[in-house]
N, C-alpha and C. Protein backbone atom coordinates (compact mmCIF):
# COMPACT_ATOMS: atom_id res chain seq x y z
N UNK A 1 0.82 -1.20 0.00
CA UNK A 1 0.00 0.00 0.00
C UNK A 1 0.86 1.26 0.00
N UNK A 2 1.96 0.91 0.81
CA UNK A 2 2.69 1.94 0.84
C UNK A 2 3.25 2.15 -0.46
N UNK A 3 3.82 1.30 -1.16
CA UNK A 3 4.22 1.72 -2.29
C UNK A 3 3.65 2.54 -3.72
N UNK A 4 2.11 2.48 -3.61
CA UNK A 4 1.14 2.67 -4.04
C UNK A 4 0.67 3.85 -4.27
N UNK A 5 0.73 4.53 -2.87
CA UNK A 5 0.76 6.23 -2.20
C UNK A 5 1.69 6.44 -2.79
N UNK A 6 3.07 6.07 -2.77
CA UNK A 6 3.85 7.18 -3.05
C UNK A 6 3.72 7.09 -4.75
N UNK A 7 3.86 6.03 -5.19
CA UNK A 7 3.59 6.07 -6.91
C UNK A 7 2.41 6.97 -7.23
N UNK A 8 0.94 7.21 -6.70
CA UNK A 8 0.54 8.04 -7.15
C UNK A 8 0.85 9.63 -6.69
N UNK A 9 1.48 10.01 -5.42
CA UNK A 9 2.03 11.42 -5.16
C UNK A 9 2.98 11.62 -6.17
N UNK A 10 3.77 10.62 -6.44
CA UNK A 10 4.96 10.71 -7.82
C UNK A 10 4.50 11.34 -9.18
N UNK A 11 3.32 10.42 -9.37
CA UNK A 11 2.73 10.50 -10.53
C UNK A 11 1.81 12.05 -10.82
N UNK A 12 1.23 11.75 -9.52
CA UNK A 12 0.82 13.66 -9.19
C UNK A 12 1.45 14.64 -9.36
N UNK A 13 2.63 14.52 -8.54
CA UNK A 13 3.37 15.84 -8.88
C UNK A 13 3.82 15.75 -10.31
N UNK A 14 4.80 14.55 -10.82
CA UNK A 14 4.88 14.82 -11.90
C UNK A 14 4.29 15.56 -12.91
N UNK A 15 3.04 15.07 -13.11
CA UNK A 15 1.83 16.06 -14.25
C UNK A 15 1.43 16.98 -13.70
N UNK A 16 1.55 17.54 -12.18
CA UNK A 16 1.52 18.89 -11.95
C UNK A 16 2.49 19.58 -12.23
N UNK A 17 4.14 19.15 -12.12
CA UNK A 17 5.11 19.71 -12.74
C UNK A 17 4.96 19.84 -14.29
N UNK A 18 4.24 19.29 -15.28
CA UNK A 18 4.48 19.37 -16.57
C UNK A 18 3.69 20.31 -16.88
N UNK A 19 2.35 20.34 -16.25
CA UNK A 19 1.06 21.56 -16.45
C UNK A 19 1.70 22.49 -15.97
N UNK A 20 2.46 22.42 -14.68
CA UNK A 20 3.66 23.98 -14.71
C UNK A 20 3.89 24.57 -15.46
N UNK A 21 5.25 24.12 -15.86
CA UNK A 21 5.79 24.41 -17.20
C UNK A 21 5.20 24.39 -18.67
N UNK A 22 4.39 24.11 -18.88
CA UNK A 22 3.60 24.19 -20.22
C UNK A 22 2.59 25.17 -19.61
N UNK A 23 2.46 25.57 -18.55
CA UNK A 23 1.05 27.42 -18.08
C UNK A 23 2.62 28.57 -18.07
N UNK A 24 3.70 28.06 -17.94
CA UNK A 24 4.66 29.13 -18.02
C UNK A 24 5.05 29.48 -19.47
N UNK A 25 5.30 28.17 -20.11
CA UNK A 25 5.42 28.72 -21.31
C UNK A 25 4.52 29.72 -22.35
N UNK A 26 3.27 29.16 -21.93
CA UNK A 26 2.16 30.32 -22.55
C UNK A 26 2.00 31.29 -21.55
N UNK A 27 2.76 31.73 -20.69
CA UNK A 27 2.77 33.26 -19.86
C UNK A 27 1.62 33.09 -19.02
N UNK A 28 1.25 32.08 -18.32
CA UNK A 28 0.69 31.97 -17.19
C UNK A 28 1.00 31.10 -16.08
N UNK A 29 2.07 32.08 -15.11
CA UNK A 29 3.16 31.38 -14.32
C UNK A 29 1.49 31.11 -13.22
N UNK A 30 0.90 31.80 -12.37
CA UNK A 30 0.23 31.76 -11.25
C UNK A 30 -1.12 30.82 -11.48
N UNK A 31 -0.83 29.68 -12.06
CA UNK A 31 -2.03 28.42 -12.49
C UNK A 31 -2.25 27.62 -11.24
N UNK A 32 -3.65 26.96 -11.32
CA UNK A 32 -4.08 26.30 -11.03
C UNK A 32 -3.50 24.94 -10.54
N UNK A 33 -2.71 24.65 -11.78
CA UNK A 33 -1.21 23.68 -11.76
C UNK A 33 -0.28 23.75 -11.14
N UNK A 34 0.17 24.80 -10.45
CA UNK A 34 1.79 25.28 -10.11
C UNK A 34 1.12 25.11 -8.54
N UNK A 35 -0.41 25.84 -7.72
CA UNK A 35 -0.65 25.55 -6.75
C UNK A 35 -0.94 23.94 -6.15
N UNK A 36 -1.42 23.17 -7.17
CA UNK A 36 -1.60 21.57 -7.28
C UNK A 36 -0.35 21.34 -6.41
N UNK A 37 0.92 21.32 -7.18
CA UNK A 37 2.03 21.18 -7.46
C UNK A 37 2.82 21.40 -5.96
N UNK A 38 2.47 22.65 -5.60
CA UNK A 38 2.42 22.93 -4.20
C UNK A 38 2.25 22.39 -2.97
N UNK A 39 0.91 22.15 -3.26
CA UNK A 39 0.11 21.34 -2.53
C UNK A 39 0.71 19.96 -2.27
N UNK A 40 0.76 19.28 -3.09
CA UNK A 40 1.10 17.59 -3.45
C UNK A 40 2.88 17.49 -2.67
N UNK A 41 3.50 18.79 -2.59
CA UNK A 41 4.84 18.68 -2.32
C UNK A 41 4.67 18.74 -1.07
N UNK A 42 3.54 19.12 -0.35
CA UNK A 42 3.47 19.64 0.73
C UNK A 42 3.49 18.23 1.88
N UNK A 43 2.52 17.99 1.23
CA UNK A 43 2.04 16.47 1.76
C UNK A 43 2.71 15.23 1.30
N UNK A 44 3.39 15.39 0.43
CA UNK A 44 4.54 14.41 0.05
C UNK A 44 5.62 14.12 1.41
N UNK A 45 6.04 15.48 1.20
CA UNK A 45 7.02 15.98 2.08
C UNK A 45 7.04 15.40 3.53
N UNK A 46 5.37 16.19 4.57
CA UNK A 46 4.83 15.52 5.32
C UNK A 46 4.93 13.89 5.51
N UNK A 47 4.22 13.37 4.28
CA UNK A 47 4.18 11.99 4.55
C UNK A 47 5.71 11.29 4.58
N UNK A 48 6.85 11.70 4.16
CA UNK A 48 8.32 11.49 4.36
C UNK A 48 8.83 11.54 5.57
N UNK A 49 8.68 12.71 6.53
CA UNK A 49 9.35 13.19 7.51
C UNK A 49 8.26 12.42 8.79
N UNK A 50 6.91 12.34 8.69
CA UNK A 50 6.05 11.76 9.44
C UNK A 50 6.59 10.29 9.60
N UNK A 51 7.16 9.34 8.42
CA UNK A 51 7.33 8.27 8.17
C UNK A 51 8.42 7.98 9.16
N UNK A 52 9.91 9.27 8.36
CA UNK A 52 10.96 8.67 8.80
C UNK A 52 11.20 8.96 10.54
N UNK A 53 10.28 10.19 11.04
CA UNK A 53 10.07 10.59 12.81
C UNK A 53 9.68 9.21 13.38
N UNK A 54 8.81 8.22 12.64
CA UNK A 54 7.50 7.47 13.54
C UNK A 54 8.85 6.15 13.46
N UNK A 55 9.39 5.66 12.40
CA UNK A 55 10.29 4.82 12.45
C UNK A 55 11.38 4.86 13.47
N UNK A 56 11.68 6.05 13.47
CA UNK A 56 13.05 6.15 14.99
C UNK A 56 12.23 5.97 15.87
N UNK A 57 11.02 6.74 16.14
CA UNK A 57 10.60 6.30 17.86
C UNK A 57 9.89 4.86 17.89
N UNK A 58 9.60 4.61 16.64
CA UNK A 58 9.34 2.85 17.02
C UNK A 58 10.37 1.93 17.25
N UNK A 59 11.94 2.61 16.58
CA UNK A 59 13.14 1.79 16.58
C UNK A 59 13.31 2.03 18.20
N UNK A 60 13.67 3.29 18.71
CA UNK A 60 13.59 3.76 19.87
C UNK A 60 12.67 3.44 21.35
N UNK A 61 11.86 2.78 21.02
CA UNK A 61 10.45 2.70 21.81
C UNK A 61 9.45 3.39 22.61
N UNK A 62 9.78 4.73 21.59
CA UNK A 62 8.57 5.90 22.11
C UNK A 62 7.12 5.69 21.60
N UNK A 63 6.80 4.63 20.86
CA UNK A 63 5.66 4.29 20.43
C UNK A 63 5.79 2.98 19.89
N UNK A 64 4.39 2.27 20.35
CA UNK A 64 4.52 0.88 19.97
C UNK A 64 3.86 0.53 18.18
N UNK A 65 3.41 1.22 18.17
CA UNK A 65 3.05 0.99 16.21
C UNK A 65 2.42 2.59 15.32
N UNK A 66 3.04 2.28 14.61
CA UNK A 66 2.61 3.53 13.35
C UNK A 66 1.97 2.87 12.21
N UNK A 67 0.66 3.54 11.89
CA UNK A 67 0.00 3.20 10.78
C UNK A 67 0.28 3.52 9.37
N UNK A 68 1.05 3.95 9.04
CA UNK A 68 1.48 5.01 7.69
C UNK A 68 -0.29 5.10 6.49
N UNK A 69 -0.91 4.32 6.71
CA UNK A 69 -2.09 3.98 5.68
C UNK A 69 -2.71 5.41 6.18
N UNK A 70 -2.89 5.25 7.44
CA UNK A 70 -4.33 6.08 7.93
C UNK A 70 -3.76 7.30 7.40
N UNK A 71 -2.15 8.02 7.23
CA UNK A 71 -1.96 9.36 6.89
C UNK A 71 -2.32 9.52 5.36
N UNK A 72 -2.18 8.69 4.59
CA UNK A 72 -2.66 8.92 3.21
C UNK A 72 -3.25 9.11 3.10
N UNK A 73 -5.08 8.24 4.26
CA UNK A 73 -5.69 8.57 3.66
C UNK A 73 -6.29 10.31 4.08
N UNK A 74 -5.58 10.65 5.08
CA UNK A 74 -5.39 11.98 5.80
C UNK A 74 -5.07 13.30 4.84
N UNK A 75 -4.01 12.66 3.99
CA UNK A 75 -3.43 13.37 3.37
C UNK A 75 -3.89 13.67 1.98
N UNK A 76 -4.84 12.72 1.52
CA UNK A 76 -5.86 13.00 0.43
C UNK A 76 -6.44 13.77 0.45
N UNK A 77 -7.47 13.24 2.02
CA UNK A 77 -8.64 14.22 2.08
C UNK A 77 -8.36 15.52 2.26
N UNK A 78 -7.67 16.13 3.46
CA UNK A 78 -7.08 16.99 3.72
C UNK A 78 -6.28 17.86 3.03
N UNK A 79 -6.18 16.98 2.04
CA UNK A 79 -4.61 17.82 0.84
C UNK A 79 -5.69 18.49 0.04
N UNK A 80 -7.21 17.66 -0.70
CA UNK A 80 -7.89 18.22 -1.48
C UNK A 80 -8.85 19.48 -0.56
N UNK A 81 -8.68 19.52 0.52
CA UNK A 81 -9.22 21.01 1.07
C UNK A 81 -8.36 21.48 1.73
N UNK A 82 -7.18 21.80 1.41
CA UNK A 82 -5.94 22.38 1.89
C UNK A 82 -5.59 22.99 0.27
N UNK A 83 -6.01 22.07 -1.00
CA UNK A 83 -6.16 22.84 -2.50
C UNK A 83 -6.89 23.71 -2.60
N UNK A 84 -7.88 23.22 -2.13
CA UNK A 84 -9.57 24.45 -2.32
C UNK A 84 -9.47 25.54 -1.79
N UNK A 85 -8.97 25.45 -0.09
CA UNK A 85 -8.92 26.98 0.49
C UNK A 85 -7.42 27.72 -0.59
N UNK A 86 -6.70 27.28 -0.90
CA UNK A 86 -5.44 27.91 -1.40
C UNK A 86 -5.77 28.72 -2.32
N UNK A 87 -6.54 28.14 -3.55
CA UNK A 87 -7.05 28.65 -4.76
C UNK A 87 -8.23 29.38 -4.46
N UNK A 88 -9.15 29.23 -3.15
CA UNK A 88 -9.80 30.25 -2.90
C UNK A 88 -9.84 31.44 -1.94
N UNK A 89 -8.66 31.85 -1.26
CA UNK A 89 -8.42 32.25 -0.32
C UNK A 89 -6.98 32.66 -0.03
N UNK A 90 -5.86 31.85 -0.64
CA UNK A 90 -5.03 32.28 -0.46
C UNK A 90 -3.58 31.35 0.21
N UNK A 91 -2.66 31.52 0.22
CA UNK A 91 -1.27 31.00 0.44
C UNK A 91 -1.15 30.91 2.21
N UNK A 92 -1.41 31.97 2.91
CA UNK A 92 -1.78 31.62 4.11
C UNK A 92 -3.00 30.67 4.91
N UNK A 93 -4.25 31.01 4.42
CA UNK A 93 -5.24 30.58 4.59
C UNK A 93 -4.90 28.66 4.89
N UNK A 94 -4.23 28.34 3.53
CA UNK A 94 -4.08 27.32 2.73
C UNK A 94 -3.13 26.08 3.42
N UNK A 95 -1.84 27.18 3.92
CA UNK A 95 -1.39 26.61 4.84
C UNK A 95 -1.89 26.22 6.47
N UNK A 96 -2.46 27.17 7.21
CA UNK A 96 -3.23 27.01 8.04
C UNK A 96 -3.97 26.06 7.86
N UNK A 97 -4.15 25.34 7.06
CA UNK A 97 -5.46 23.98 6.62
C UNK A 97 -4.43 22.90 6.83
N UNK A 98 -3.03 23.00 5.92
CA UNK A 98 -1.91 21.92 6.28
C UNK A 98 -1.47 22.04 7.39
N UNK A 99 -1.00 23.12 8.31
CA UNK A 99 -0.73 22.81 9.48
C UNK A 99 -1.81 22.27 10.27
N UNK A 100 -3.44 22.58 10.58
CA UNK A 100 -3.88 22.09 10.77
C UNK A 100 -4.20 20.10 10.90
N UNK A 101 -4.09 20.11 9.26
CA UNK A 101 -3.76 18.76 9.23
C UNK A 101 -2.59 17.92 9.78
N UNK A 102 -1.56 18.58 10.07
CA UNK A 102 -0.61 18.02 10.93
C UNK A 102 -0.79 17.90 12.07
N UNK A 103 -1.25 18.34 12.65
CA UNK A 103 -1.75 18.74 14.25
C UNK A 103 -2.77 17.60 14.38
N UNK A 104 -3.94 17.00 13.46
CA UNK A 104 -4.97 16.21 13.91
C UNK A 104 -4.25 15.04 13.60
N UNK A 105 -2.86 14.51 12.61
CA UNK A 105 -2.13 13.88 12.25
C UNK A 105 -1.72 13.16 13.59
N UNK A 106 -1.01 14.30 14.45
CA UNK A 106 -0.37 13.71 15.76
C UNK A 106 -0.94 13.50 16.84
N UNK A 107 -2.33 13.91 16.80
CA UNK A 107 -3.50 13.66 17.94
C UNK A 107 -3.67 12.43 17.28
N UNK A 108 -4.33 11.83 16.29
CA UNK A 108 -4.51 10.56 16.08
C UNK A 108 -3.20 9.53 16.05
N UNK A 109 -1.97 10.01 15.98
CA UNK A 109 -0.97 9.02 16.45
C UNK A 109 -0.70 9.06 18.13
N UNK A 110 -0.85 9.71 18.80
CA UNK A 110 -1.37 9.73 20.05
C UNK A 110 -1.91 8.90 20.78
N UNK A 111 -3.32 9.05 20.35
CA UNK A 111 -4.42 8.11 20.44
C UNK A 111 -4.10 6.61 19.98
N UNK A 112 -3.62 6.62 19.27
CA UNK A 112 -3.11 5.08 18.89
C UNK A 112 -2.41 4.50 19.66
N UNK A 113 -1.38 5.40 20.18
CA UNK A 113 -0.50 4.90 20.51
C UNK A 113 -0.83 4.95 22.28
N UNK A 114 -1.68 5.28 22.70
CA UNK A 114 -2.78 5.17 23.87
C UNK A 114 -1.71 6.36 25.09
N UNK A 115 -1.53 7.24 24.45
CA UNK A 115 -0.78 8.45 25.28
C UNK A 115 -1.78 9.10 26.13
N UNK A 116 -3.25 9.07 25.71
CA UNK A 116 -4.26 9.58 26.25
C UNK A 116 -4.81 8.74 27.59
N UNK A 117 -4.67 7.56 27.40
CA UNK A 117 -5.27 6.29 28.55
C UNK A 117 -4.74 6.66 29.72
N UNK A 118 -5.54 6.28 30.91
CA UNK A 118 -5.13 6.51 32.51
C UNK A 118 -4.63 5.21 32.96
């Protein structure tokens, strides 16, 4: 599964990188495409550094299991309204939706990992 996610974030950015560059060449750098592009790096990125954090503290034994599935599917949903506010609202706004999503990211690894239990 894992391999799966990342082949389609690959595949994503890729053709958001090509719709880049083909809205630049016809003189429309600020597309629809280039924010995609954005976006998809964003949560790429995320899902990398989330991966390689959760692996040391499981090597470590600050947590007994990491799901990597449940962030994809986190990172879908979340990524496609972390697109929407961007393109409608703005570069801050937009981010505030991804940090957001990071934040409910680590409450639900939390919870998993039963940090909340008495």
């Amino acid at each position: 599964m894992t391999r799966w996610a990342l082949f389609t974030f690959v595949v994503i950015f890729g053709l958001g990188t090509a719709a880049v560059l083909v809205a630049r060449f016809f003189g429309r750098s600020k597309s629809r495409a280039s924010i995609l592009v954005s976006v998809v790096a964003h949560w790429l990125a995320a899902y990398v550094l989330w991966t390689f954090a959760a692996g040391l503290a499981h090597h470590y034994g600050a947590i007994a299991n990491y799901d990597s599935y449940l962030f994809v599917l986190l990172a879908v949903v979340v990524g496609f309204w972390h697109y929407r506010i961007r393109v409608k609202r703005g570069r801050e706004q937009g981010l505030a939706v991804f940090v957001a999503g990071q934040l409910a990211w680590l409450v639900m690894l939390l919870v998993q990992n039963g940090v909340f239990r008495q």
